[in-house]
Protein backbone atom coordinates (compact mmCIF):
# COMPACT_ATOMS: atom_id res chain seq x y z
CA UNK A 1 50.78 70.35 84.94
CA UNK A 2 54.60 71.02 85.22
CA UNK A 3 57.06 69.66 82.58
CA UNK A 4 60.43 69.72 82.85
CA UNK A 5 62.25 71.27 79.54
CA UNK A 6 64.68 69.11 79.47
CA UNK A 7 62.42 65.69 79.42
CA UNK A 8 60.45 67.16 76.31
CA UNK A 9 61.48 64.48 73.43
CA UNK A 10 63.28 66.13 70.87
CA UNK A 11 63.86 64.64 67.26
CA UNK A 12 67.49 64.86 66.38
CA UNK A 13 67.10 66.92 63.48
CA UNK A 14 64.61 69.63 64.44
CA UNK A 15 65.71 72.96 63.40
CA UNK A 16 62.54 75.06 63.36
CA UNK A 17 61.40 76.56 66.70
CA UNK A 18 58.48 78.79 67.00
CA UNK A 19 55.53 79.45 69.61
CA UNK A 20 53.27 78.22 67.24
CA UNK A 21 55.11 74.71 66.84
CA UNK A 22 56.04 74.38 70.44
CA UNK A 23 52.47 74.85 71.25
CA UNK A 24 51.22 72.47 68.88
CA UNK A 25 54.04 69.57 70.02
CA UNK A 26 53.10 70.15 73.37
CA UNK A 27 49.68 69.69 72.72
CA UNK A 28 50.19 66.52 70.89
CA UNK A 29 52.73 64.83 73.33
CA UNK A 30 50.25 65.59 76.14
CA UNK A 31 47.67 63.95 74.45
CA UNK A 32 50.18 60.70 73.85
CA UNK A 33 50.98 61.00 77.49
CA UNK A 34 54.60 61.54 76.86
CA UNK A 35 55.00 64.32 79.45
CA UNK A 36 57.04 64.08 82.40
CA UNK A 37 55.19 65.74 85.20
CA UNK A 38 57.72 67.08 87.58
CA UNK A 39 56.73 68.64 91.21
CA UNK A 40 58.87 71.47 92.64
CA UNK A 41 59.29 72.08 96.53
CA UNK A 42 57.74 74.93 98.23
CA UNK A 43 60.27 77.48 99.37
CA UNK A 44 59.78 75.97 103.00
CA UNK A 45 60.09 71.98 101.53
CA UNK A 46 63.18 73.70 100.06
CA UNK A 47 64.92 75.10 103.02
CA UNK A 48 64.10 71.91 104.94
CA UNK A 49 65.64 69.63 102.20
CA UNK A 50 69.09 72.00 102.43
CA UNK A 51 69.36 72.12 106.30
CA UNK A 52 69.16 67.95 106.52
CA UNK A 53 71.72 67.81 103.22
CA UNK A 54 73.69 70.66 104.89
CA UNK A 55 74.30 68.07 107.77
CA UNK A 56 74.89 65.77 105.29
CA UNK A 57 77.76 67.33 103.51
CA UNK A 58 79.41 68.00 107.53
CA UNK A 59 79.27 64.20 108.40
CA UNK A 60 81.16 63.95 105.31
CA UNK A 61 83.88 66.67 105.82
CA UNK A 62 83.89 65.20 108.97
CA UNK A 63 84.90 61.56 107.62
CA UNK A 64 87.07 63.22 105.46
CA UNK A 65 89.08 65.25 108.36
CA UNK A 66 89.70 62.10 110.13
CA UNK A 67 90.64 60.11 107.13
CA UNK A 68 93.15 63.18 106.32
CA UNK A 69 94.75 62.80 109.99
CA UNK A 70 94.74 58.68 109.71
CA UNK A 71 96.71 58.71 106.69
CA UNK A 72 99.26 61.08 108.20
CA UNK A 73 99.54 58.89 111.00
CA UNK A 74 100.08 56.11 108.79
CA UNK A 75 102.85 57.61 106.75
CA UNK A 76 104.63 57.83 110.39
CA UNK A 77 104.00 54.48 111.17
CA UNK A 78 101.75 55.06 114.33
CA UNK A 79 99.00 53.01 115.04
CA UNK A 80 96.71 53.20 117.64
CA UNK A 81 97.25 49.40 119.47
CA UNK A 82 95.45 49.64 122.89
CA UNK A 83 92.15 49.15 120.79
CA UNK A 84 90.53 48.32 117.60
CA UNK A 85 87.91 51.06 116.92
CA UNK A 86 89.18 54.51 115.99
CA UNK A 87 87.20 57.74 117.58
CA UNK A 88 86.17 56.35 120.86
CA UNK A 89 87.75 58.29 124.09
CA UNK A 90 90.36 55.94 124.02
CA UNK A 91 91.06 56.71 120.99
CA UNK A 92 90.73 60.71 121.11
CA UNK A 93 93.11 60.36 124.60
CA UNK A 94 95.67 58.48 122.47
CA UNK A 95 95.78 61.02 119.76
CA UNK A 96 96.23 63.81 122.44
CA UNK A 97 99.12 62.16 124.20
CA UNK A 98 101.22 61.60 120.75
CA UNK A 99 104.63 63.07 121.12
CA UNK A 100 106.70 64.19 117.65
CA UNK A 101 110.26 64.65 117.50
CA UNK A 102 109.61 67.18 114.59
CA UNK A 103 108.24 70.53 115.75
CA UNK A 104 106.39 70.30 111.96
CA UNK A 105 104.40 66.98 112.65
CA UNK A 106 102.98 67.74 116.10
CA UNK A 107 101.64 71.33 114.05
CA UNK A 108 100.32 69.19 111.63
CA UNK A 109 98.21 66.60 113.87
CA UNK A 110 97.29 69.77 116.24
CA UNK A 111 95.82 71.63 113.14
CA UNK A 112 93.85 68.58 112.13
CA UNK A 113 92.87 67.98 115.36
CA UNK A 114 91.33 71.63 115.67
CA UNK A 115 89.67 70.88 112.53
CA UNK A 116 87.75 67.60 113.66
CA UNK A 117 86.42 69.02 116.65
CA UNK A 118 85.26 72.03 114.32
CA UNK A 119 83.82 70.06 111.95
CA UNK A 120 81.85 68.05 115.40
CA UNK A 121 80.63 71.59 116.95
CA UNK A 122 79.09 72.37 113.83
CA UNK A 123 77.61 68.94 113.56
CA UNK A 124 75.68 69.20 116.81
CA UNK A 125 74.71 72.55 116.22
CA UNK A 126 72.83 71.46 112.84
CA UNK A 127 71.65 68.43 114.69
CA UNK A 128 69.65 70.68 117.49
CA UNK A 129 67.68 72.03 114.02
CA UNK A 130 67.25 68.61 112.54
CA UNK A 131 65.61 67.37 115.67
CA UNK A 132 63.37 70.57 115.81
CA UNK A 133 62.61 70.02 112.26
CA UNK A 134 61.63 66.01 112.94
CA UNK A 135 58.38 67.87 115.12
CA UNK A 136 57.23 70.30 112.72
CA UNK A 137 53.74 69.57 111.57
CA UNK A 138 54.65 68.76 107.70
CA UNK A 139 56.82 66.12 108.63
CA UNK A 140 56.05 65.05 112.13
CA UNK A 141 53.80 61.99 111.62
CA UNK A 142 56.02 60.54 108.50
CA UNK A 143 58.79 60.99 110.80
CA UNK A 144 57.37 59.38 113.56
CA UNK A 145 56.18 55.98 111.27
CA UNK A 146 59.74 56.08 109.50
CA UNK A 147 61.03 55.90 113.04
CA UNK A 148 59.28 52.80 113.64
CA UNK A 149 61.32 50.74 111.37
CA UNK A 150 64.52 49.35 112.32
CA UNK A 151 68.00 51.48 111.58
CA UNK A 152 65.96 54.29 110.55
CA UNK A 153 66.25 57.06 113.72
CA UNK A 154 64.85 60.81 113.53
CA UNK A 155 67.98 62.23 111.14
CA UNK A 156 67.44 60.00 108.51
CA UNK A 157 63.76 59.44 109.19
CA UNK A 158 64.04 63.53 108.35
CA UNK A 159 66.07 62.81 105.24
CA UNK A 160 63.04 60.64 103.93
CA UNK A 161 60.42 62.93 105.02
CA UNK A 162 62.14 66.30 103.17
CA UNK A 163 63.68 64.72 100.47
CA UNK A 164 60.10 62.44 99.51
CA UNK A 165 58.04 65.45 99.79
CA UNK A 166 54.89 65.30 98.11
CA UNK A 167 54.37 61.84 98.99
CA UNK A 168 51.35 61.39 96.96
CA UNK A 169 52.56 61.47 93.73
CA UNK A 170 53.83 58.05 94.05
CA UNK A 171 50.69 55.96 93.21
CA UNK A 172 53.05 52.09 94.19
CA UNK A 173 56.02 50.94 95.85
CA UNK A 174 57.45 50.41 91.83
CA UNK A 175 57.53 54.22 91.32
CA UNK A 176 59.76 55.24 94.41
CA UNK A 177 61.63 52.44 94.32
CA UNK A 178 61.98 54.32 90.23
CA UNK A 179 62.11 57.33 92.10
CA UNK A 180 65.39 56.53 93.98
CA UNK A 181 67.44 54.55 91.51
CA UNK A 182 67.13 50.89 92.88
CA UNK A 183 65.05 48.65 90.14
CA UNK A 184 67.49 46.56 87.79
CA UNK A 185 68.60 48.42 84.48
CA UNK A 186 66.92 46.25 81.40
CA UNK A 187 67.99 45.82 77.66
CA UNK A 188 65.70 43.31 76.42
CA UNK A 189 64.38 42.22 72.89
CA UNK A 190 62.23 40.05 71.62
CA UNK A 191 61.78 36.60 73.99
CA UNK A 192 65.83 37.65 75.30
CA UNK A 193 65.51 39.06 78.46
CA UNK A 194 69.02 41.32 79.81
CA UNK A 195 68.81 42.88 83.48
CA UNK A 196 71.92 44.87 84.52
CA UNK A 197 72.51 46.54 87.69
CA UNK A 198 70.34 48.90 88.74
CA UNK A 199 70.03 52.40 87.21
CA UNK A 200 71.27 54.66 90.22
CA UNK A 201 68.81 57.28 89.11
CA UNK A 202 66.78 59.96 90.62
CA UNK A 203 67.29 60.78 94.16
CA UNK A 204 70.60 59.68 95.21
CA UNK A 205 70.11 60.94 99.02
CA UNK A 206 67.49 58.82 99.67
CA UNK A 207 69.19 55.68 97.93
CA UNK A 208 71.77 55.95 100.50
CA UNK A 209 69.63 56.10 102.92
CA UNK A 210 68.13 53.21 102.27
CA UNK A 211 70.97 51.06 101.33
CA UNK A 212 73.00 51.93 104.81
CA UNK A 213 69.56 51.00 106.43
CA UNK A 214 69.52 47.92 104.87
CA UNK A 215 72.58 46.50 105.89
CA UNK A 216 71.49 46.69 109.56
CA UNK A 217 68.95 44.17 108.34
CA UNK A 218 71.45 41.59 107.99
CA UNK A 219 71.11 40.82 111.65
CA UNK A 220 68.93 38.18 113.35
CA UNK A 221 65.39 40.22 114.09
CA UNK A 222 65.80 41.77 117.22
CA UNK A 223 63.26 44.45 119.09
CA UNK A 224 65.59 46.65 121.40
CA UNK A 225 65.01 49.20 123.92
CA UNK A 226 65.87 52.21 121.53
CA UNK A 227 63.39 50.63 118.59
CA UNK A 228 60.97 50.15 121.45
CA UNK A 229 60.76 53.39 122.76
CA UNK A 230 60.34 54.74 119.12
CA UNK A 231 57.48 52.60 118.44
CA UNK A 232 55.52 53.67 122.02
CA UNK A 233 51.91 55.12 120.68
CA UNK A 234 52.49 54.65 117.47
CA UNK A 235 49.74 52.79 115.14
CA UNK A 236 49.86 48.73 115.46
CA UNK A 237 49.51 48.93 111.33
CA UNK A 238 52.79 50.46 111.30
CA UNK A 239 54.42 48.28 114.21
CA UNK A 240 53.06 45.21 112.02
CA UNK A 241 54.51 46.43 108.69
CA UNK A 242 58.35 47.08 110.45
CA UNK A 243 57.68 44.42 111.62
CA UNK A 244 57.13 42.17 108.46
CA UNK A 245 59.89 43.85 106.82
CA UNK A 246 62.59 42.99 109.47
CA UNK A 247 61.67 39.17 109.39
CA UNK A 248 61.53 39.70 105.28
CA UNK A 249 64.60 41.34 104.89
CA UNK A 250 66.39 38.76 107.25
CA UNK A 251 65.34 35.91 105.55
CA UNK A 252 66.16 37.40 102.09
CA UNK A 253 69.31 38.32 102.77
CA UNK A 254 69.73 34.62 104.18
CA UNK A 255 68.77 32.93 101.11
CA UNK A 256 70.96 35.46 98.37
CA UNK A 257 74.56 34.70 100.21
CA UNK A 258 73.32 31.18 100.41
CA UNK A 259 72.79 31.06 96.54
CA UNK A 260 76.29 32.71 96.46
CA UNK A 261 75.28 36.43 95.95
CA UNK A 262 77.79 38.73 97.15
CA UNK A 263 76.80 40.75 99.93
CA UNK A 264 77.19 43.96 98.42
CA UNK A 265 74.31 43.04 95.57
CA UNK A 266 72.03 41.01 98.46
CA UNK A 267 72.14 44.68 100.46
CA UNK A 268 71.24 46.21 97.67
CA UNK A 269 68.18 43.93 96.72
CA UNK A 270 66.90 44.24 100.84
CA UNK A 271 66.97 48.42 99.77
CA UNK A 272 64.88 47.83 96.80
CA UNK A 273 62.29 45.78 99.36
CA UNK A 274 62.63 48.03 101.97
CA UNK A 275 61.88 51.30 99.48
CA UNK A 276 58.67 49.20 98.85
CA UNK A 277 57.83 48.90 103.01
CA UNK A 278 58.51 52.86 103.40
CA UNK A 279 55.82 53.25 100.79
CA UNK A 280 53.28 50.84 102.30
CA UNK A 281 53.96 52.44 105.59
CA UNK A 282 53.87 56.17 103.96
CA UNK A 283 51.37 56.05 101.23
CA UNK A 284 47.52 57.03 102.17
CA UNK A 285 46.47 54.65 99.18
CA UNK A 286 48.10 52.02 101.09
CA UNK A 287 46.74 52.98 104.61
CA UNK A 288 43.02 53.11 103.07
CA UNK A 289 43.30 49.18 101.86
CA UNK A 290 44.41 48.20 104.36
CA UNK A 291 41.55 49.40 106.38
CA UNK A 292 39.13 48.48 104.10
């Protein structure tokens, strides 16, 4: 069993350290079952984790290029009229036929420029990886029941296949939805009962995963051609289950902005539900029920 050090309770006023004493606390908190068992990735679980957060962190430099060149813009007064959305070939066409009377600004936009379309290379170079890494053995059949789900496509079906690894170790949907940071925070005493927002704990990747998943959700339940084509040969337990959450999720979200729930916190709730689906549809305890 692996501990980490820094989840070993401590008393505040503990002084004294020796072998002797460690192995004696140890022995006793073990035996209370206040341990934290952690469980470290495999130097392969490893590298596959960085390679989907290294695309990660480009999508991000990317937003942040084009935020960088938007805001210049915007200091000029330019706007981009002839449409609404941004990035489109309209858009791209637009930025490439701007004219500056300073010799400075049209430097500036033609440096950021060179940087976006960096930024993009590199993104569909990682993205050729990803996709190789979606049909690798260790991850190729959660990957393919992830995909089954609505909003969830092989990158970020890869995200929740590296970043869960070990899959076992959560025995119910409670624990990863503990795992990633989504159950209510609590300060309660006696018959008072406080909940807070939630804790934002644990894995952070995989929170955002779920929570930009779950606002596609908002949406009538719809079965399109891409969602189809994912779902060809796949098991009709899993079809059922993605199926059953997207009719769920609707209706939840339905109800909490017709109590008056902000969107923001009703989004957040349908993450917490759909944590609970991915576990149904990933976990082998769950798979063996239901065939029982």
């Amino acid at each position: 069993m692996l501990v980490a050090p820094s989840l070993i309770p401590r008393k505040p006023g503990e002084r004294i350290k020796t072998d002797r004493r460690d192995a004696r606390k140890l022995a006793v908190l073990f035996r209370a079952g206040l341990l934290t068992e952690v469980h470290p990735l495999s130097e392969e679980d490893e590298a596959a984790r960085d390679l989907s957060r290294a695309r990660d962190d480009l999508r991000e430099d990317l937003v942040r290029a084009r935020h960088r060149l938007g805001k210049f813009l915007l200091r000029r007064a330019i706007t981009f009229t002839p449409g609404k959305r941004a990035w489109t070939l309209a858009h791209r066409r637009w930025l490439e036929s701007l004219r500056f009377d300073n010799p400075a600004d049209a430097v500036v936009v033609a440096d950021y420029l060179l940087a976006i379309e960096h930024i993009e290379q590199r993104l569909k170079a990682l993205l050729v990886h990803v996709e190789r890494l979606a049909q690798d053995p260790r991850y190729a059949e959660a990957v393919a029941t992830l995909r089954c789900f609505r909003s969830i496509d092989t990158i970020s079906a890869v995200g929740y296949a590296v970043e869960l690894h070990n899959f076992e170790r959560f025995t119910s949907a409670r624990r990863l939805m503990s795992f990633v940071g989504l159950i209510p925070g609590e300060h309660s005493s006696g018959e008072k009962r406080r909940q807070g927002a939630i804790t934002k704990t644990g894995n952070s990747h995989v929170r955002r995963l779920l929570i930009e998943a779950a606002w596609n959700y908002r949406h009538r339940p719809h079965v399109g051609t891409s969602l189809r084509n994912r779902r060809k040969g796949q098991p009709p337990r899993v079809i059922a289950l993605a199926d059953r959450a997207m009719l769920r999720l609707h209706r939840r979200y339905e109800q909490m902005i017709h109590r008056g729930v902000l969107p923001q916190k009703a989004v957040v709730a349908m993450a917490r539900e759909l944590a609970g689906f991915v576990w149904a549809a990933l976990s082998p305890l769950s798979a063996q029920d239901h065939a029982q």
